[in-house]
Protein backbone atom coordinates (compact mmCIF):
# COMPACT_ATOMS: atom_id res chain seq x y z
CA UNK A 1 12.07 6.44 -28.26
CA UNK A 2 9.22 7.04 -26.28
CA UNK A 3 7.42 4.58 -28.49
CA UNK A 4 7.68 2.32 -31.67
CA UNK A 5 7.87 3.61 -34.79
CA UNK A 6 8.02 1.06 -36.31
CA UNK A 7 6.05 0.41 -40.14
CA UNK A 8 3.92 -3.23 -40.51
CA UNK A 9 5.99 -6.17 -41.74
CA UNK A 10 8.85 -5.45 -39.72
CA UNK A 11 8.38 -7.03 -36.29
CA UNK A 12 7.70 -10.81 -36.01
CA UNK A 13 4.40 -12.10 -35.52
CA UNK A 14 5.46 -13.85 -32.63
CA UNK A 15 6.44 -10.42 -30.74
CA UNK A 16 3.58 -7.65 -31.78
CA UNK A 17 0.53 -10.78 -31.79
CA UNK A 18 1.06 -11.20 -28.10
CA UNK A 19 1.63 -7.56 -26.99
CA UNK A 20 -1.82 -6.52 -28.94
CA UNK A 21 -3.27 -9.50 -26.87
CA UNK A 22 -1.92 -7.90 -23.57
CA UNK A 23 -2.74 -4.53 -24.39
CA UNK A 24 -6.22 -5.53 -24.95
CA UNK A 25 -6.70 -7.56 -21.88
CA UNK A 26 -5.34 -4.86 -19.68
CA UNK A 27 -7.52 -2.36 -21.52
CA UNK A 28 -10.77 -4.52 -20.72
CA UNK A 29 -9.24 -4.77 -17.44
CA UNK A 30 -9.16 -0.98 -16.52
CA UNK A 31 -12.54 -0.46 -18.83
CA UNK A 32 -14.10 -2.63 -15.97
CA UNK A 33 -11.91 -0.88 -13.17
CA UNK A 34 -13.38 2.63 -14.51
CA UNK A 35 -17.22 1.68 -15.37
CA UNK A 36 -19.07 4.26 -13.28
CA UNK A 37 -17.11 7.17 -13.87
CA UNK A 38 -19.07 10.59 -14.10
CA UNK A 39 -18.73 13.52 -17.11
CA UNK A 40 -16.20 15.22 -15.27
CA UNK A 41 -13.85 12.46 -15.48
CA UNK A 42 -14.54 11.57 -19.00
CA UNK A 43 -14.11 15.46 -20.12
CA UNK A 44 -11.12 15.44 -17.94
CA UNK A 45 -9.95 12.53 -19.93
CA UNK A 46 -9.96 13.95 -23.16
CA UNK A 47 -8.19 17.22 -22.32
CA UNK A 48 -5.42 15.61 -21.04
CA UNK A 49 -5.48 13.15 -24.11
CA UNK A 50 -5.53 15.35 -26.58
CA UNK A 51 -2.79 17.34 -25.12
CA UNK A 52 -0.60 14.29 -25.14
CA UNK A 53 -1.54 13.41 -28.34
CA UNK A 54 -0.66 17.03 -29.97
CA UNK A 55 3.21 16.30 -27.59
CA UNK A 56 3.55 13.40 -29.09
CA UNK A 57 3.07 13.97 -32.64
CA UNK A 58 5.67 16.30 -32.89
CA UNK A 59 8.97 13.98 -32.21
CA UNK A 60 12.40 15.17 -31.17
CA UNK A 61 15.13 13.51 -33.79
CA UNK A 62 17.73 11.90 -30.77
CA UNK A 63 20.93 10.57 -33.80
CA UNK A 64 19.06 7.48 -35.70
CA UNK A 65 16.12 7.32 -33.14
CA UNK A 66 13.08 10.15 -32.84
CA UNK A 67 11.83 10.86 -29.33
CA UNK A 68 8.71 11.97 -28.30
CA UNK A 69 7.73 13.71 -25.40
CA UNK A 70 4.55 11.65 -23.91
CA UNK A 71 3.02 13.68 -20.94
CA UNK A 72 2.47 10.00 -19.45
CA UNK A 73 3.80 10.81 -15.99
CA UNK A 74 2.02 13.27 -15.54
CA UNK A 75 -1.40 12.03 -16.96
CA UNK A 76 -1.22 8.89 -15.36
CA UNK A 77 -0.82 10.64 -11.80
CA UNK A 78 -3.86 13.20 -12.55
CA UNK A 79 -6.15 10.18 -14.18
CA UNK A 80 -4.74 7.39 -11.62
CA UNK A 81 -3.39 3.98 -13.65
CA UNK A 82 -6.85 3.02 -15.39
CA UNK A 83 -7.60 5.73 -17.02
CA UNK A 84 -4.15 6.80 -17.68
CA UNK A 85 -3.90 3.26 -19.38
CA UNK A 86 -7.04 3.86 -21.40
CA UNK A 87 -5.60 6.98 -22.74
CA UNK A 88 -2.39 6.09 -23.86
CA UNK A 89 -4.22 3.25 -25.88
CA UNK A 90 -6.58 5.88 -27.38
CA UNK A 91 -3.47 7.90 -28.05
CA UNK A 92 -1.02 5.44 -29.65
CA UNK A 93 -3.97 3.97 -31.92
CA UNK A 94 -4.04 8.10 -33.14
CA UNK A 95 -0.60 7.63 -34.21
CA UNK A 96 -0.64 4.99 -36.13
CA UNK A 97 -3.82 6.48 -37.67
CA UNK A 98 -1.17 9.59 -38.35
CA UNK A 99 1.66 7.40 -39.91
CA UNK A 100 3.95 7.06 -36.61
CA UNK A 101 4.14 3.50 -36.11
CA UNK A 102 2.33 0.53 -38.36
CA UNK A 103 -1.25 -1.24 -36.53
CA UNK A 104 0.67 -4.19 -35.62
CA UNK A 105 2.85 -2.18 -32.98
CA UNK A 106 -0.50 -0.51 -31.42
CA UNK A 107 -0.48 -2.78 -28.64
CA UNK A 108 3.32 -2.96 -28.35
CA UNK A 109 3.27 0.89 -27.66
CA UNK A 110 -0.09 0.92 -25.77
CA UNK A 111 1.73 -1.68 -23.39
CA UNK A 112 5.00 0.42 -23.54
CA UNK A 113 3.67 4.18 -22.75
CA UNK A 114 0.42 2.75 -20.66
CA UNK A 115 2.83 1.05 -17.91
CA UNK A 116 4.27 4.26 -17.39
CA UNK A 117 1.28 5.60 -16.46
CA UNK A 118 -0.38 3.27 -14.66
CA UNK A 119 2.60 3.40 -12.41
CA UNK A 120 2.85 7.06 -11.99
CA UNK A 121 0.07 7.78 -9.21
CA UNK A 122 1.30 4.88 -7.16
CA UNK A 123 4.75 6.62 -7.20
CA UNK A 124 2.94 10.10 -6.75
CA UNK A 125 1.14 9.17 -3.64
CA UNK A 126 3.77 7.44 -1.60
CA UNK A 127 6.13 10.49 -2.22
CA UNK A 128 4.10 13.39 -2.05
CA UNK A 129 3.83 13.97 1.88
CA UNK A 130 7.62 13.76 2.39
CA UNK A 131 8.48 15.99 -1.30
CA UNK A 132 5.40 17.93 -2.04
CA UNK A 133 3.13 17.86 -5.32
CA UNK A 134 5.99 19.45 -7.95
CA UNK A 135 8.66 17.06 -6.71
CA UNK A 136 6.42 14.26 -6.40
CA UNK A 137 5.70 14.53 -9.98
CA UNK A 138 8.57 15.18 -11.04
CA UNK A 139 9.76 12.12 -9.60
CA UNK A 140 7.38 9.88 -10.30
CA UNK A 141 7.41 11.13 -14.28
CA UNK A 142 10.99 10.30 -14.43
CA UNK A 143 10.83 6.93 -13.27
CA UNK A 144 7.58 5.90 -15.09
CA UNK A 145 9.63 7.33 -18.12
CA UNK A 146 12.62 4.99 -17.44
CA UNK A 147 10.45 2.21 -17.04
CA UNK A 148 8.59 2.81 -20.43
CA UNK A 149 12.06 2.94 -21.98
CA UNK A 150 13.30 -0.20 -20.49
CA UNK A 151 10.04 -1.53 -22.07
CA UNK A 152 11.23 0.07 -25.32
CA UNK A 153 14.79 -1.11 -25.49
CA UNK A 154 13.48 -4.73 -24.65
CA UNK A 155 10.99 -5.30 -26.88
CA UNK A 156 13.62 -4.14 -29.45
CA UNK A 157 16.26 -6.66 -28.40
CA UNK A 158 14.02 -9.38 -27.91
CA UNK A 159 12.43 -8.88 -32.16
CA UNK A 160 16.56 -9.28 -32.82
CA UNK A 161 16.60 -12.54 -31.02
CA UNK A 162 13.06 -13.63 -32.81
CA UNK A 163 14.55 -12.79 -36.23
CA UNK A 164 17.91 -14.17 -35.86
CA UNK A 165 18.44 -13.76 -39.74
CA UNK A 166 17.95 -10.23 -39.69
CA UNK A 167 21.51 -8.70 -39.45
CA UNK A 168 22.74 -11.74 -41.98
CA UNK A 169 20.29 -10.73 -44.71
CA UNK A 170 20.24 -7.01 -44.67
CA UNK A 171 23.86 -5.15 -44.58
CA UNK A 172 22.21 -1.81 -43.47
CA UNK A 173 20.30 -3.86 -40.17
CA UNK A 174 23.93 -5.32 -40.04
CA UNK A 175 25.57 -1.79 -39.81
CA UNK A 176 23.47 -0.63 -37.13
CA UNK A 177 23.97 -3.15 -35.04
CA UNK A 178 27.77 -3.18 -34.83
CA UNK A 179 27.24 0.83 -34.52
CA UNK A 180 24.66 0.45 -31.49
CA UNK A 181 27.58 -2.30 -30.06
CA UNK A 182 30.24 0.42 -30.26
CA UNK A 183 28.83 3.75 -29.82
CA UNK A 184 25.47 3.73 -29.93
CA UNK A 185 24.56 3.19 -26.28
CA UNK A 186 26.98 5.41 -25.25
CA UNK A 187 25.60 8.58 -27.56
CA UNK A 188 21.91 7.91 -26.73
CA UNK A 189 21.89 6.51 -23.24
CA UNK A 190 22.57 10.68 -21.92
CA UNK A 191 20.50 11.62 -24.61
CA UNK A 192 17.47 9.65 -23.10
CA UNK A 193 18.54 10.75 -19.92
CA UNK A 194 18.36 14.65 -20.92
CA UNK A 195 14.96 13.85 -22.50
CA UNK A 196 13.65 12.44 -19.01
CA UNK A 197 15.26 15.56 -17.41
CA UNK A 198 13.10 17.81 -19.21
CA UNK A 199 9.94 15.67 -19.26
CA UNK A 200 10.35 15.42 -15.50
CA UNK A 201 10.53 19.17 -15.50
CA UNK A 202 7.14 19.33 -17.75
CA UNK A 203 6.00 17.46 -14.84
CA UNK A 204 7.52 19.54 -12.28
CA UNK A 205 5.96 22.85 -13.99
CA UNK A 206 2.51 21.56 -14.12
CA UNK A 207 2.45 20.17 -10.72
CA UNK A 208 3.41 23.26 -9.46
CA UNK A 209 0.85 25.46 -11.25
CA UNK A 210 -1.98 23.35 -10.47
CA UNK A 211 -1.13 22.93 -6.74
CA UNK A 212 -1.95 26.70 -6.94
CA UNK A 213 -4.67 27.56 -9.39
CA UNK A 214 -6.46 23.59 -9.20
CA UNK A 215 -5.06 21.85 -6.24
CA UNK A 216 -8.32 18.94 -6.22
CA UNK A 217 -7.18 17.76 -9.54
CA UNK A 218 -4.10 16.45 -7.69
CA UNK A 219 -4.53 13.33 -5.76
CA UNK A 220 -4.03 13.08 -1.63
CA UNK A 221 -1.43 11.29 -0.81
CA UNK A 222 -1.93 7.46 -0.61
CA UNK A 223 -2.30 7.85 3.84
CA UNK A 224 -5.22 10.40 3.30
CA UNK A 225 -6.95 8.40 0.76
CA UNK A 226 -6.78 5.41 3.59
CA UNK A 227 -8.54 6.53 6.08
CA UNK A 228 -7.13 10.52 7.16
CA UNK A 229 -8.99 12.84 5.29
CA UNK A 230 -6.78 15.52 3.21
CA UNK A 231 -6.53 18.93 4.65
CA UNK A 232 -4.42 22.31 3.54
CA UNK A 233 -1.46 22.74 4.33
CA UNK A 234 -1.61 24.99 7.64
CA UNK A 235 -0.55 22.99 9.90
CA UNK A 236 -2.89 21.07 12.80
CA UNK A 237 -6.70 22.19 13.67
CA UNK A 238 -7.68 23.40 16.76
CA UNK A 239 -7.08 21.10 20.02
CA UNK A 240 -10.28 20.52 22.23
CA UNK A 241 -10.41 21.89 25.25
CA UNK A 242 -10.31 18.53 28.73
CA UNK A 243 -13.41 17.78 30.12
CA UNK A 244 -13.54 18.92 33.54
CA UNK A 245 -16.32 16.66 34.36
């Protein structure tokens, strides 16, 4: 649920034509936003995308849905929301190259598991000086995961309302439907919920080991990056002594 998988012919052109037109301009967008970036950040970049990649090609059957666990939280907050963005294009264009999802939902999912990420750091760096690094991304992983499944769930209802013959024509689309009415929200809303537990807890993990073995791949905290520089944790530096002049 992380993303569509969803074959070509399926969704309306009206719905995936649009979304691959967003996903491109926001992907020109951060291209510009990230022009100048060194080796380190480009190596960095493909780590972390191919780590997300292998996550997410191995999905999690949730009842009639499959979910995948996406890494986005986290990447976003280590890559900030341009590159995070750029990856999770790279990534969901992979997938469809593997079978998981036809080319006409690339931009739909680009759209759906890049937001997440770009809005991870933001959340990251306005939370980390009151909960620390591990909470912080734990935190901010959940909620970009909520919002990327919000994303999800509405792009799905809104190809219902574009194909309004749908249920009519097919008795199986039909089925489901009534089934999601009646149960269905109430067997994989905690489901989802569970899922977003234990990304968050990915999250929470890696945050945690980095802050000890790598703590500059972690951003400062949105005040330090403003003006204060970033110091360790020890507590204040040493006072100046008055002038007695």
């Amino acid at each position: 649920m992380s993303h569509l998988h969803i074959p070509d012919g399926i969704l309306p052109l009206a719905l995936w034509a649009p979304g691959l037109a967003l996903a491109l301009a926001v992907l020109f967008a951060t291209a510009r936003a990230s022009l100048g970036s060194g080796p380190r950040q480009l190596a960095l970049q493909s780590a972390l995308g191919g780590m997300m990649l292998a996550l997410m090609a191995l999905p999690v059957p949730i009842t009639a849905f499959d979910y995948c666990m996406t890494l986005a939280g986290p990447v976003g907050v280590l890559l900030g929301s341009a590159a995070g963005y750029e990856v999770s294009f790279v990534v969901t264009l992979m997938l469809a190259l593997l079978g998981q999802g036809g080319f006409t939902v690339v931009g739909l999912n680009a759209f759906v598991l890049g937001l997440g990420a770009m809005v991870a750091r933001p959340l990251y760096e306005r939370t980390v000086p009151a909960l620390g690094p591990a909470r912080a991304m734990a935190l901010a992983t959940a909620l970009s995961q909520l919002l990327s499944s919000a994303c999800w769930v509405g792009i799905l209802l809104l190809s219902v309302r574009l194909t309004p013959g749908l249920a009519g024509e097919h008795v199986i689309a039909e089925s489901l439907l009534r089934a999601w009415q009646r149960v269905g929200a109430a067997v994989v809303l905690p489901l989802l919920l569970v899922a977003v537990a234990v990304e968050s807890f990915l999250g929470y993990g890696l945050a945690r080991f980095l802050a000890r073995v790598r703590p500059d791949l972690l951003p400062a905290p949105a005040r330090d990056r403003a003006g204060t520089p970033a110091g360790p944790a020890s507590g204040p530096g040493p006072v100046e002594p008055a002038s007695t002049a």
